[in-house]
Protein backbone atom coordinates (compact mmCIF):
# COMPACT_ATOMS: atom_id res chain seq x y z
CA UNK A 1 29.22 4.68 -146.78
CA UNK A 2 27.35 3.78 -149.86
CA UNK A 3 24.25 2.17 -147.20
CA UNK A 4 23.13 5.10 -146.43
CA UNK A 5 21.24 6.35 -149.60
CA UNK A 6 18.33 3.90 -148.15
CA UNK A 7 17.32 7.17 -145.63
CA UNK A 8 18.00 8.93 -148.75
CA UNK A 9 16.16 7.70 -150.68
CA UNK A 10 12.60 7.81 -148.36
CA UNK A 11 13.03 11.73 -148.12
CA UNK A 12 12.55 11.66 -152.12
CA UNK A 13 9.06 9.66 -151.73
CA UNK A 14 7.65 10.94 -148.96
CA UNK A 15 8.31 14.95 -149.18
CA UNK A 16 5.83 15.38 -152.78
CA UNK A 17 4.02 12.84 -151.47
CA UNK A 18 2.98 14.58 -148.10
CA UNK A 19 2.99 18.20 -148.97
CA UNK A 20 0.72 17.55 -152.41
CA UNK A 21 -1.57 16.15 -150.27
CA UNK A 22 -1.76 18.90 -147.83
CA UNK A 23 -1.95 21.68 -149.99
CA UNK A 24 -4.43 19.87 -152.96
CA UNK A 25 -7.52 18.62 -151.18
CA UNK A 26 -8.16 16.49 -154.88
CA UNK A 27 -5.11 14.34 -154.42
CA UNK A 28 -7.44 12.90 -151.48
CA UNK A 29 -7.03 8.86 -152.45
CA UNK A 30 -9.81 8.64 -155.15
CA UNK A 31 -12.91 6.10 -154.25
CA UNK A 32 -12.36 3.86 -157.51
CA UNK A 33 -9.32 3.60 -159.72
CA UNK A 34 -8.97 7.01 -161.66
CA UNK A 35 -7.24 6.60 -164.98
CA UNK A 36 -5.75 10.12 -165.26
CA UNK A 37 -4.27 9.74 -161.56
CA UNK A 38 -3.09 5.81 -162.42
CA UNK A 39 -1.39 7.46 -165.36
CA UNK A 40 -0.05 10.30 -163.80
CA UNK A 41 1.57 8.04 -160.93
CA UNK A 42 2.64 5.73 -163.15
CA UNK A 43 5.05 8.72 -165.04
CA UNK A 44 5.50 10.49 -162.00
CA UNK A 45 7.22 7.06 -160.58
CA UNK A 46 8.89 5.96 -163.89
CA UNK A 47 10.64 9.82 -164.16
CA UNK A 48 11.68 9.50 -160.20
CA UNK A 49 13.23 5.80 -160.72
CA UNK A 50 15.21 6.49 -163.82
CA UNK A 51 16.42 9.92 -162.42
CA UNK A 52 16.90 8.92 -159.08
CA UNK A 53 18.90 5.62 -160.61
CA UNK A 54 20.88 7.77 -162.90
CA UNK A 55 21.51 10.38 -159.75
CA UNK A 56 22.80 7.25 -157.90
CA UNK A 57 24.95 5.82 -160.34
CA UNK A 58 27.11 9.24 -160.98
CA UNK A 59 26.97 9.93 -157.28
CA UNK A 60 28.30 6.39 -155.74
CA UNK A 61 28.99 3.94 -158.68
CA UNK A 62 30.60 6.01 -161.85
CA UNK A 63 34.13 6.71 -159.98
CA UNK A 64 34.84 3.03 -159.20
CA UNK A 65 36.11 0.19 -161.63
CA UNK A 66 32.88 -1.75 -162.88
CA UNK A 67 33.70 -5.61 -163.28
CA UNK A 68 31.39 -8.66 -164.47
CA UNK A 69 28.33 -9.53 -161.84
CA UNK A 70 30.10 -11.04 -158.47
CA UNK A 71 28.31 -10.99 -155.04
CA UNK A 72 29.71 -10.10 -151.95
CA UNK A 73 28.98 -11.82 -148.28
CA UNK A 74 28.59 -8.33 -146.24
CA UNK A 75 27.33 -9.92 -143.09
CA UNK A 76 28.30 -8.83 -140.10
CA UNK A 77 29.86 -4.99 -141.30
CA UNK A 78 29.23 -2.27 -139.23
CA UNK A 79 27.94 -4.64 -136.52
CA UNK A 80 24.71 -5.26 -139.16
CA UNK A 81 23.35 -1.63 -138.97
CA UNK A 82 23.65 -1.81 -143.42
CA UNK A 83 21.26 -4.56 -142.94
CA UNK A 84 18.79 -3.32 -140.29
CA UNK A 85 19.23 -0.12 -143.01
CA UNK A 86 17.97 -2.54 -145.68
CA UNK A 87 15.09 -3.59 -143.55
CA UNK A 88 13.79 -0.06 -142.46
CA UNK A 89 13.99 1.25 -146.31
CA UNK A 90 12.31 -1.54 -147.77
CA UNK A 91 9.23 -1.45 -145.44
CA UNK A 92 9.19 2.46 -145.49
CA UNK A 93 9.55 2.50 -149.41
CA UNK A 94 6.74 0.06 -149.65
CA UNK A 95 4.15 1.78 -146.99
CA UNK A 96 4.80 4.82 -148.81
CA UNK A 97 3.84 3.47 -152.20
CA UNK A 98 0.85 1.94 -150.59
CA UNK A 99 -0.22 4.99 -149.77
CA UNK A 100 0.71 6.86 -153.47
CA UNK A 101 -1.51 3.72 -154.92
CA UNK A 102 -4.80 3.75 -152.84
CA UNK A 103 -4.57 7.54 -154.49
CA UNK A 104 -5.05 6.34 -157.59
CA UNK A 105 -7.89 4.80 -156.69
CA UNK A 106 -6.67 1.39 -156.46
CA UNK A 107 -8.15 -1.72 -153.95
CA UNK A 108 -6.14 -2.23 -150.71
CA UNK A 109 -5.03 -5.50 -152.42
CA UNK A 110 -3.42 -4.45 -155.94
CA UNK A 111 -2.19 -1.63 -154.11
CA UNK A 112 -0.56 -3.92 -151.49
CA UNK A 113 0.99 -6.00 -154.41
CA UNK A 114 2.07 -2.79 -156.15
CA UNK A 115 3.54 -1.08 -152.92
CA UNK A 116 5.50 -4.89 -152.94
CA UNK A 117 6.61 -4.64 -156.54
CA UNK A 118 8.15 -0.56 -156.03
CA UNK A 119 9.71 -1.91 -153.07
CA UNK A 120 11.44 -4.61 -154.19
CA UNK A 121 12.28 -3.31 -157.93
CA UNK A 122 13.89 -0.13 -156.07
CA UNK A 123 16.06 -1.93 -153.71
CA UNK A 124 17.12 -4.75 -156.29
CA UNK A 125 18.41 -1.65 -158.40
CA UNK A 126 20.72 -0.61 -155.81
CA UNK A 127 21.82 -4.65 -155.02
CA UNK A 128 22.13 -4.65 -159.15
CA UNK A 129 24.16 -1.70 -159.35
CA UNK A 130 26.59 -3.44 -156.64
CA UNK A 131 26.93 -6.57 -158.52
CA UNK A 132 29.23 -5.10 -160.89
CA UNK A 133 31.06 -2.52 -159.11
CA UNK A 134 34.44 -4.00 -157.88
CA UNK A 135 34.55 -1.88 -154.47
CA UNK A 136 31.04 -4.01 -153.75
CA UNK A 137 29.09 -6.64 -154.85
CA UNK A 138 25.58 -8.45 -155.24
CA UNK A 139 24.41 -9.56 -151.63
CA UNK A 140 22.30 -12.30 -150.59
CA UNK A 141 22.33 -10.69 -146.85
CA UNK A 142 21.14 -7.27 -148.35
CA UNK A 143 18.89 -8.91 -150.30
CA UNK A 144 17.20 -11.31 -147.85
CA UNK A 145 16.47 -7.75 -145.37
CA UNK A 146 15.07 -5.99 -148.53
CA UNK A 147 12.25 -9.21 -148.24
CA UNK A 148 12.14 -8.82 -144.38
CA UNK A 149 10.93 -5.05 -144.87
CA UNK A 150 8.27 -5.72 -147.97
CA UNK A 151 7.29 -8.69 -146.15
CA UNK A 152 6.32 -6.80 -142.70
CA UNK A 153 4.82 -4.16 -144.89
CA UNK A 154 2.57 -6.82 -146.58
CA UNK A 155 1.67 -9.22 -143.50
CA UNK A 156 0.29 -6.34 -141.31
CA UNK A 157 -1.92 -5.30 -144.64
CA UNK A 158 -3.04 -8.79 -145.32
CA UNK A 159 -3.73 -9.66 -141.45
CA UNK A 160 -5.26 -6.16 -140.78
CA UNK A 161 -5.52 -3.67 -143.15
CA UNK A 162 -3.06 -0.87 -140.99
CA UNK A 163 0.09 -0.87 -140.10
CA UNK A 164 0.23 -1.57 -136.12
CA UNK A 165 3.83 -2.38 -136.09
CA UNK A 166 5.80 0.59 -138.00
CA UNK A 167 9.65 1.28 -138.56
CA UNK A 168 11.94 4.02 -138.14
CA UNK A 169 14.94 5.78 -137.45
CA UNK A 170 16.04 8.18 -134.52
CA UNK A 171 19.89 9.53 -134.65
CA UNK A 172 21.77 11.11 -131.44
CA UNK A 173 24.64 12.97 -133.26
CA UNK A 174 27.61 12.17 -130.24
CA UNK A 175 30.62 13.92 -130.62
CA UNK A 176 33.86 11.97 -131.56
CA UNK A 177 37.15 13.17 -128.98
CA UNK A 178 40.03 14.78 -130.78
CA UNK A 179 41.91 11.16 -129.77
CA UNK A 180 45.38 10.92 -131.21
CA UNK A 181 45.61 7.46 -133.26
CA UNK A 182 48.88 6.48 -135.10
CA UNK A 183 49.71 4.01 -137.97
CA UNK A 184 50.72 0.92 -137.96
CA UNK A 185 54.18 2.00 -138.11
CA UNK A 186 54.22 4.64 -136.08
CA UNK A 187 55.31 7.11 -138.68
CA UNK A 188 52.03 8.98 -138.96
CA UNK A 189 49.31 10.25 -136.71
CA UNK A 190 45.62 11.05 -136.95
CA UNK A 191 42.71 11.18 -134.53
CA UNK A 192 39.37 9.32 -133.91
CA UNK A 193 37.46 12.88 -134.84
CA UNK A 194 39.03 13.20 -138.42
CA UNK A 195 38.48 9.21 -138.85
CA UNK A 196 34.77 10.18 -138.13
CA UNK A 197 34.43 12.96 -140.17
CA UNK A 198 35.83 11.23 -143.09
CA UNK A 199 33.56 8.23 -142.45
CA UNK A 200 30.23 9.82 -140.96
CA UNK A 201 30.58 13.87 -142.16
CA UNK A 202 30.45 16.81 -140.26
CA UNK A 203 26.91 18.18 -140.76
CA UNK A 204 23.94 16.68 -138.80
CA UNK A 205 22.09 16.26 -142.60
CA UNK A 206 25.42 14.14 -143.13
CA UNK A 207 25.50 12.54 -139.81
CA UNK A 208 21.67 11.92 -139.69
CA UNK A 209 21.94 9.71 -143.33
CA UNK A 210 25.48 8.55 -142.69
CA UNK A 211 26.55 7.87 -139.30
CA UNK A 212 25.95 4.41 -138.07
CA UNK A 213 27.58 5.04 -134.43
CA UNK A 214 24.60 7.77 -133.82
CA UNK A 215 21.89 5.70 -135.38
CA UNK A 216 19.48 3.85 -133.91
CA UNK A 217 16.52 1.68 -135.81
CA UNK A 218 13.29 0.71 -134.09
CA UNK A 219 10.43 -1.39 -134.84
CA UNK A 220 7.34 0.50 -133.01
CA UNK A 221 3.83 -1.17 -131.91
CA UNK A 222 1.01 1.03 -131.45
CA UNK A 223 -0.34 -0.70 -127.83
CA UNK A 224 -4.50 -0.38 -128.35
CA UNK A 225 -4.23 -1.99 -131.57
CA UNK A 226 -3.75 -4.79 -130.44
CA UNK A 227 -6.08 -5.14 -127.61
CA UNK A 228 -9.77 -4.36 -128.29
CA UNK A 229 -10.35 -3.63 -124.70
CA UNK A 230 -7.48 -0.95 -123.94
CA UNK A 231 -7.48 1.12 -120.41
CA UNK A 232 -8.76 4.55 -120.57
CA UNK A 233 -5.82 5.93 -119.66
CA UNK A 234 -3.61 4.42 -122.78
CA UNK A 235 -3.91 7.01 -125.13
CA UNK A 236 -4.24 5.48 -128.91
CA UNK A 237 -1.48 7.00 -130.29
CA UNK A 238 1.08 5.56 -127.52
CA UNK A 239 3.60 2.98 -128.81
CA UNK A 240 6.30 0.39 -127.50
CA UNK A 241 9.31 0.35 -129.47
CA UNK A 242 11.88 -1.64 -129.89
CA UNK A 243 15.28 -0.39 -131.28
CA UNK A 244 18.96 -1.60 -132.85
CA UNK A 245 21.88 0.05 -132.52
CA UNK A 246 25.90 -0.06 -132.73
CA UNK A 247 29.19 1.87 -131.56
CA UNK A 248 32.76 2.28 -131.38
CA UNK A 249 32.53 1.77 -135.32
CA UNK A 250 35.72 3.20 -137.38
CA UNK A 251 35.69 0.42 -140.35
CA UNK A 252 33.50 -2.10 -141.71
CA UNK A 253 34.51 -5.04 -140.40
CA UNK A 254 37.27 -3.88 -138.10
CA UNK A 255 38.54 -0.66 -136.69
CA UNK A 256 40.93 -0.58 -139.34
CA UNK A 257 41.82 2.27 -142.80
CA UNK A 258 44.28 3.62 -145.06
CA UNK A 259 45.04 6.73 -145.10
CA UNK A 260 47.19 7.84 -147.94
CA UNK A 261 49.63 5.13 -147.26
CA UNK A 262 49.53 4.88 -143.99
CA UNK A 263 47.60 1.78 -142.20
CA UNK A 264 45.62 2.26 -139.08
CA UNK A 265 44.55 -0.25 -137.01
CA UNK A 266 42.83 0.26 -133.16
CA UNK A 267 43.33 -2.41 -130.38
CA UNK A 268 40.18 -4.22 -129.91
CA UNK A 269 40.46 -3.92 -126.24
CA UNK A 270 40.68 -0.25 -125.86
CA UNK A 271 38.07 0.24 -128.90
CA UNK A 272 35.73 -2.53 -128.57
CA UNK A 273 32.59 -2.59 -131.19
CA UNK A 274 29.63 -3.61 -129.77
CA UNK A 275 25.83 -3.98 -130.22
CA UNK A 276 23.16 -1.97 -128.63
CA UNK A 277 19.26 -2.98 -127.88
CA UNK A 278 16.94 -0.40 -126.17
CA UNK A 279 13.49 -0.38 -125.34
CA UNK A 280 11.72 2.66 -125.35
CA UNK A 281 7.96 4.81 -125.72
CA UNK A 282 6.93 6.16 -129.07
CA UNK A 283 4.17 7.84 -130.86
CA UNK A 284 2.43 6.94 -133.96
CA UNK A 285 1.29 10.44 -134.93
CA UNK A 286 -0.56 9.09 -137.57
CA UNK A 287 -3.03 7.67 -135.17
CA UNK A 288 -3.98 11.08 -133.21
CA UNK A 289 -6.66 13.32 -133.46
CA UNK A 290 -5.58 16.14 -136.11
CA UNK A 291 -8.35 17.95 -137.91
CA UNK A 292 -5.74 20.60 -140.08
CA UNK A 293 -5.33 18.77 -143.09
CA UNK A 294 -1.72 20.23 -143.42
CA UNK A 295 -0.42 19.32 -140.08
CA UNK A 296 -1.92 15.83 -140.47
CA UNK A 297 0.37 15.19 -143.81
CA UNK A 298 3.18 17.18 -142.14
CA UNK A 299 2.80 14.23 -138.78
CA UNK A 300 2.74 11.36 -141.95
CA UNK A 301 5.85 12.72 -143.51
CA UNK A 302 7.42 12.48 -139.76
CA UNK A 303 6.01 8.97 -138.77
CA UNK A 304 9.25 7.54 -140.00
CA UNK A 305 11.45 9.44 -136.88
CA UNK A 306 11.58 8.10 -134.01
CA UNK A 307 10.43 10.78 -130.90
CA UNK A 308 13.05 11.02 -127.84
CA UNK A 309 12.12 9.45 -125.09
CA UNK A 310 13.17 7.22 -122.08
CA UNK A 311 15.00 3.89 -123.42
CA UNK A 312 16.46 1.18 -121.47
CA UNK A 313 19.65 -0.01 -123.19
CA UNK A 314 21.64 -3.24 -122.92
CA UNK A 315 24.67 -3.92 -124.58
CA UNK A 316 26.72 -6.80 -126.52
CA UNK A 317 28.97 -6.31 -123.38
CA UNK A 318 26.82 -6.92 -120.72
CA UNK A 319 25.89 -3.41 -119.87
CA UNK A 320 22.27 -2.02 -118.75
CA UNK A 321 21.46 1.59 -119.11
CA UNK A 322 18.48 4.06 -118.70
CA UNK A 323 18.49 7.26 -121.10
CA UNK A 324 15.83 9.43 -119.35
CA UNK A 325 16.13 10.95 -122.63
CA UNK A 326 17.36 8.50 -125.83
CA UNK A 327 17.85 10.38 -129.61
């Protein structure tokens, strides 16, 4: 589950980020371009990169054989969530870095083409790091959703100067049922709940980065943005989102694992994978009316989580739900 340092990885930018500006009324985004703040962002960044590379390379890379540069075509595993993943990081990376440049001091448009440059250099590092480990490999797929998220971040800036249509990332934490699953052979049995909790974890901090079945990701458009002539009673803040989702996941491509030397393998028709789509309400918090400077970061470093609310679902299988309450 190597995918899911992307959610990892926004935590590290946006926490200093957020709660230096909330407690230092000078890290305010200066009016020109300040060298000592350029500077200091410019070692700040190059100190988190090379740690946060090094952290990443003992933590996913440093225990598997490393081989010459190869790619790897990882389309379609876990149902696409990976690449949705890649999509939400890069965007959230690069809006985040936006906002760390204009600090400095920096013009909306070097920022935007810096906040571009962080996001792609951090997510080629991880596609790099791939190439030449043997369990993985360099993807075009991964790759090509890394440009999808720096490109969305970059459109919106060029076209309008705000974000109106912002990502994130909502998680439901289901349980998994004590199910009795045996191998292959017959010789050995296991269970759907210790295949999860091998795959996904067993804390929600584990589940939240980690667990793919439990995950949804949603694109989210603030409504009066884009009409200059909104109703009264359509509050500013209120958004539409869309979201993507996936379940009945227990392998990449397939329900299928070793364990030991035992091989598992679940019937398609009693464990069918399948896609989920939902439609749902949201809130840009970034857009309401907050005077306390410390709350107002605190909403930012949220604006990436999706609120609950009322979703319609429909499924790969032909199924329509309504969640009068959707995680």
């Amino acid at each position: 589950m190597k995918s899911k340092i992307h959610i990892f990885l926004i935590f590290l930018f946006i926490g200093p980020l957020a709660s230096a500006q909330s407690r230092l009324p000078f890290l305010q985004p200066a009016d020109s371009l300040h060298a000592g703040r350029f500077w200091t962002s410019v070692s700040a960044g190059t100190a988190l990169y090379g740690a946060t590379s090094v952290g990443l390379y003992h933590a996913w890379y440093k225990d598997f054989e490393l081989v010459g540069f190869h790619t790897f075509d990882d389309m379609g595993e876990w149902e696409d969530m990976d690449k949705v993943g890649h999509f939400f990081s890069a965007y959230t990376i690069s809006n985040i870095s936006f906002q760390g440049a204009r600090w400095t001091g920096m013009n909306r448009r070097s920022a935007m083409w810096t906040a571009v440059g962080v996001g792609t250099l951090i997510q080629s590092t991880i596609e790099v790091m791939d190439a030449f480990s043997a369990k993985w490999g360099f993807s075009w797929a991964d790759m090509g959703f890394n440009t999808l998220g720096v490109g969305l971040f970059a459109t919106q800036e060029m076209l309008w100067q705000e974000q109106r249509i912002i990502m994130k990332v909502s998680s439901r934490f289901g349980g998994y049922p004590d199910i009795p699953v045996f191998s292959e052979d017959g010789g050995v049995e296991s269970s759907l709940r210790l295949r999860a909790l091998d795959l996904y974890g067993s804390n929600p901090a584990e589940r939240f980065l980690k667990d793919y079945n439990s995950q949804t990701i949603w694109l989210s458009a603030n409504i009066s943005a884009f009409q200059q002539n909104t109703p009264t009673w359509i509050p500013r803040w209120l958004n539409v989102a869309v979201g993507y989702g996936a379940d009945n996941m227990y392998g990449g491509f397939d329900n299928s694992w070793m364990e030991g030397e035992a091989s598992f393998r679940l019937s398609a028709n009693d464990y069918p994978r399948y896609r989920q789509f939902y439609l749902s309400l949201d809130i840009d918090f970034n857009r309401l009316n907050v005077k306390n400077r410390f709350l107002r970061s605190l909403l930012y470093a949220l604006n990436w989580i999706k609120i609950p609310a009322p979703a319609l679902e429909i499924t790969s299988r032909g199924g329509i739900y309504f969640h009068p309450l959707h995680y």
